[in-house]
C-alpha atoms as a PDB file:
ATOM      1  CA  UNK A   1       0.000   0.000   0.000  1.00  0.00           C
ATOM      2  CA  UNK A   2       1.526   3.205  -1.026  1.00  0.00           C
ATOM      3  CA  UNK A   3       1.442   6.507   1.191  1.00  0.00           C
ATOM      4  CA  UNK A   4      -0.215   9.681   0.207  1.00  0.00           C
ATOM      5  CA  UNK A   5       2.652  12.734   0.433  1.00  0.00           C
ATOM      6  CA  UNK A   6       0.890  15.654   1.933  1.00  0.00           C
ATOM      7  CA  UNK A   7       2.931  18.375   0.236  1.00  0.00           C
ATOM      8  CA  UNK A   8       1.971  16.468  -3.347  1.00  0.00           C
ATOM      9  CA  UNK A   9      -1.357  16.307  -2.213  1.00  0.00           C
ATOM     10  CA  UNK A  10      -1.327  20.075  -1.645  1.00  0.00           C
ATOM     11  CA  UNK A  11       0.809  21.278  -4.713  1.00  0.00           C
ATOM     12  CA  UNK A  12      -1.881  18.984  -6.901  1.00  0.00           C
ATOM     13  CA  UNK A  13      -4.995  20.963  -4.867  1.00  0.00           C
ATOM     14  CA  UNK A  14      -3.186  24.289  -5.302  1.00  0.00           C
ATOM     15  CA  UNK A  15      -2.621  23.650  -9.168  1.00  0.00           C
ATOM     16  CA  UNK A  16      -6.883  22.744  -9.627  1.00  0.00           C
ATOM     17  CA  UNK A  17      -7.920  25.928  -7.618  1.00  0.00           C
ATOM     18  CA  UNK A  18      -5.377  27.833  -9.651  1.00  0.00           C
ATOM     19  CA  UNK A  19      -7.102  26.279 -12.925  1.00  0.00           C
ATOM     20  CA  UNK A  20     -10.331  26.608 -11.746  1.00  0.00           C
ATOM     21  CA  UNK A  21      -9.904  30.525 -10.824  1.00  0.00           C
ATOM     22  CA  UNK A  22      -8.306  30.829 -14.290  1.00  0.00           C
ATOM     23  CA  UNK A  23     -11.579  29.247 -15.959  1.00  0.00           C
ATOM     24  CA  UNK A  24     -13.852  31.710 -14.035  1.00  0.00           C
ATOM     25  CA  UNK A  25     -11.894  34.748 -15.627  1.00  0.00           C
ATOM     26  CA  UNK A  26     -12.141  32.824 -19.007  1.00  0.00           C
ATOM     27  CA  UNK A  27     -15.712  32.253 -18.612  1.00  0.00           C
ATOM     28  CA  UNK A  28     -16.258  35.936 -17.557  1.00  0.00           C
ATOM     29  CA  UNK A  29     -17.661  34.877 -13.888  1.00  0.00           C
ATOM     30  CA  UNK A  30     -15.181  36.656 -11.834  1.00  0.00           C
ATOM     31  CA  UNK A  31     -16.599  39.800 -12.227  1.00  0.00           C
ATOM     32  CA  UNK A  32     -17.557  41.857  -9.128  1.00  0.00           C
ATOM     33  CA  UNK A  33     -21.123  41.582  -7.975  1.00  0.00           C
ATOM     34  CA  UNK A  34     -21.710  45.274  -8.589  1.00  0.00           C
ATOM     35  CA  UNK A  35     -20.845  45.084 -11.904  1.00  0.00           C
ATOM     36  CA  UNK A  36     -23.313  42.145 -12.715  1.00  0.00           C
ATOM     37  CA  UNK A  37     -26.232  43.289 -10.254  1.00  0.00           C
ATOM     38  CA  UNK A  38     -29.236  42.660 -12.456  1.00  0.00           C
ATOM     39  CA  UNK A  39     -32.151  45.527 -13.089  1.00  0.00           C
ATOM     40  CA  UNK A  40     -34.916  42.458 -14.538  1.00  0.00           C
ATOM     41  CA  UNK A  41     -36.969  41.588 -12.084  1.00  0.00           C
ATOM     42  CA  UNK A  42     -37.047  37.470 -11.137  1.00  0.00           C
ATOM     43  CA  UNK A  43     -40.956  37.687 -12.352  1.00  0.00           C
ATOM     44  CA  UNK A  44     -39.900  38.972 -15.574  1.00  0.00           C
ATOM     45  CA  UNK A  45     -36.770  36.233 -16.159  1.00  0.00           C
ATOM     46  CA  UNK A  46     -39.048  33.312 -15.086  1.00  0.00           C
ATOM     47  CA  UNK A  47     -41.582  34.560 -17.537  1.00  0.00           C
ATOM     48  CA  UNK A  48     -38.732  34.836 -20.241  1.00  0.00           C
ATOM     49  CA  UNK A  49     -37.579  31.845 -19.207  1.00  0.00           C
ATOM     50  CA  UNK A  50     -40.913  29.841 -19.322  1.00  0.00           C
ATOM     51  CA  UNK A  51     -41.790  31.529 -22.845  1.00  0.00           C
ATOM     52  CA  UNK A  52     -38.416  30.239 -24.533  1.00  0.00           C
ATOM     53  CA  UNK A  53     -39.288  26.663 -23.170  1.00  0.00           C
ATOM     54  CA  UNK A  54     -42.761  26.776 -24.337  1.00  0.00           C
ATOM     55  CA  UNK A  55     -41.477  28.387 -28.034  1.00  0.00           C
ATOM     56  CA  UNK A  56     -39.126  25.017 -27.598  1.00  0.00           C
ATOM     57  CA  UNK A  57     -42.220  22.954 -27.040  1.00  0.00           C
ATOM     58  CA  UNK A  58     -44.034  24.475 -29.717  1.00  0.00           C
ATOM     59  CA  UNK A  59     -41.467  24.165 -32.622  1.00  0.00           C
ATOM     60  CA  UNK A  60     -40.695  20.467 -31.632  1.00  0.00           C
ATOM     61  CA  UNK A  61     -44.543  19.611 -31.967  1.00  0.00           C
ATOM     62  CA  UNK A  62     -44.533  21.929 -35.311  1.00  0.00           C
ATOM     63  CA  UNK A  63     -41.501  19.462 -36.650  1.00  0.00           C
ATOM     64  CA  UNK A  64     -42.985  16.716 -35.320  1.00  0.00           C
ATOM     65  CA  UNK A  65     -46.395  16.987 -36.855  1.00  0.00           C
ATOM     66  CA  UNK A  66     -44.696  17.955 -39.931  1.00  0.00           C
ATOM     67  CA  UNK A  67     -42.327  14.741 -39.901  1.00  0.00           C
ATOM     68  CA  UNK A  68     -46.325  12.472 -39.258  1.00  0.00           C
ATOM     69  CA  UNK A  69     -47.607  14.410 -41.946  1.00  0.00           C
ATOM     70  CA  UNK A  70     -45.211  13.302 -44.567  1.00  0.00           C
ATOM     71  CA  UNK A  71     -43.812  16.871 -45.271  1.00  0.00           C
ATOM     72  CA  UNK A  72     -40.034  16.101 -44.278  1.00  0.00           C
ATOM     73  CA  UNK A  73     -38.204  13.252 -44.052  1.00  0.00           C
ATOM     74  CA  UNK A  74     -35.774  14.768 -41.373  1.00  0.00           C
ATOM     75  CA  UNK A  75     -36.062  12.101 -38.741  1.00  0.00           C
ATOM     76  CA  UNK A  76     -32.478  13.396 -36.821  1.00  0.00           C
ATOM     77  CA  UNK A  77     -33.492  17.243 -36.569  1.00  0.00           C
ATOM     78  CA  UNK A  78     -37.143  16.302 -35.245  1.00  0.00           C
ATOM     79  CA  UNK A  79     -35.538  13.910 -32.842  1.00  0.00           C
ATOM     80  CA  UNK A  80     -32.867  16.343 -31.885  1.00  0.00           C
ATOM     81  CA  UNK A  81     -35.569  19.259 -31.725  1.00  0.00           C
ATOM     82  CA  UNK A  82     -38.022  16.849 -29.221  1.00  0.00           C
ATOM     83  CA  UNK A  83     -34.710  16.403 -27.177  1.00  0.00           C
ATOM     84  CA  UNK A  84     -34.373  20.115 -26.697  1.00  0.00           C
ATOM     85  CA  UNK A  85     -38.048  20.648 -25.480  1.00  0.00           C
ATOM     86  CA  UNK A  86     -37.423  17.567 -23.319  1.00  0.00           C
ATOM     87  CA  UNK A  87     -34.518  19.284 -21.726  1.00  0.00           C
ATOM     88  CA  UNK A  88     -35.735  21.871 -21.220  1.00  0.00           C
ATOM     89  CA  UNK A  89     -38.893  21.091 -19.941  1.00  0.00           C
ATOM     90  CA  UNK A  90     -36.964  18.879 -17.660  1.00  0.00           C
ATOM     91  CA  UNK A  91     -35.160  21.915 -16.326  1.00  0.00           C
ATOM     92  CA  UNK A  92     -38.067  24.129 -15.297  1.00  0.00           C
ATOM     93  CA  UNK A  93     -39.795  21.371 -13.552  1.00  0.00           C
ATOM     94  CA  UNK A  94     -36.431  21.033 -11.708  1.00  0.00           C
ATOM     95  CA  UNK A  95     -36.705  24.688 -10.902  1.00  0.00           C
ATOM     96  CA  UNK A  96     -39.943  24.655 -10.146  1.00  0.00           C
ATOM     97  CA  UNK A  97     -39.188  21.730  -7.617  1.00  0.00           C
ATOM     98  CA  UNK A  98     -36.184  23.901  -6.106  1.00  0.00           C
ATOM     99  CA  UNK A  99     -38.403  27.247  -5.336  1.00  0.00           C
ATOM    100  CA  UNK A 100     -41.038  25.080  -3.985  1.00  0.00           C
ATOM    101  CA  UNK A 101     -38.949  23.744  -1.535  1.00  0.00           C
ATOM    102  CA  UNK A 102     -37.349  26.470  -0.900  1.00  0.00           C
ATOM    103  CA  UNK A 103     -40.616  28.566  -0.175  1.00  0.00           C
ATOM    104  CA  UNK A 104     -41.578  25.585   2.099  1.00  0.00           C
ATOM    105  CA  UNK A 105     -38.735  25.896   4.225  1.00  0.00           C
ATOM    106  CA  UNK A 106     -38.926  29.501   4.307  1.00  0.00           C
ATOM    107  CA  UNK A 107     -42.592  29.022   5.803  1.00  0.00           C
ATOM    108  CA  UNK A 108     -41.310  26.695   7.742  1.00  0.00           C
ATOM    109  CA  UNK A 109     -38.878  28.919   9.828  1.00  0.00           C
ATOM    110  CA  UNK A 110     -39.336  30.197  13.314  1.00  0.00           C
ATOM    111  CA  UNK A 111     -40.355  33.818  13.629  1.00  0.00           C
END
């Protein structure tokens, strides 16, 4: 059985936190909260969100119906499309799941 080297253990942690702090500035996510602080109210971004996954929904039943119809023979972008709705659909119930649980425990707190 071999032994684990604390100071290679460290010097390995050190080198992912380095990485990972150098993928946040990549990605653009180490920017100061003032700078991001949003002005769209949550109502208005859960209603944005909701319509893009309903668009989703739509279009994939659109291709889909299209596909039964006989008007394309696309099978891979219908499938692909259906996937996207799925996904997404799959999401906002998962959201959906997380504020309800979240409102619940709020109500559920001491005053």
């Amino acid at each position: 059985m071999s032994t684990i080297d604390q100071s290679r253990l460290l010097q390995m942690r050190s080198s992912i936190l380095n990485q990972n702090d150098a993928l946040r500035r990549a990605a653009g996510r180490d920017v100061p909260a003032e700078a991001v602080a949003s002005t769209t109210p949550f109502a208005q971004t859960m209603t944005d969100a909701l319509q893009v996954v309903s668009a989703q929904q739509g279009k994939a039943s659109a291709l889909s119906a299209s596909y039964e119809r006989g008007e394309t023979n696309d099978i891979v972008s219908v499938m692909v499309e259906r996937q996207k709705a799925s996904i997404g659909f799959e999401a906002t119930l998962q959201v959906r799941n997380k504020l309800l649980s979240a409102y619940r425990d709020i109500m559920n707190m001491p005053v």
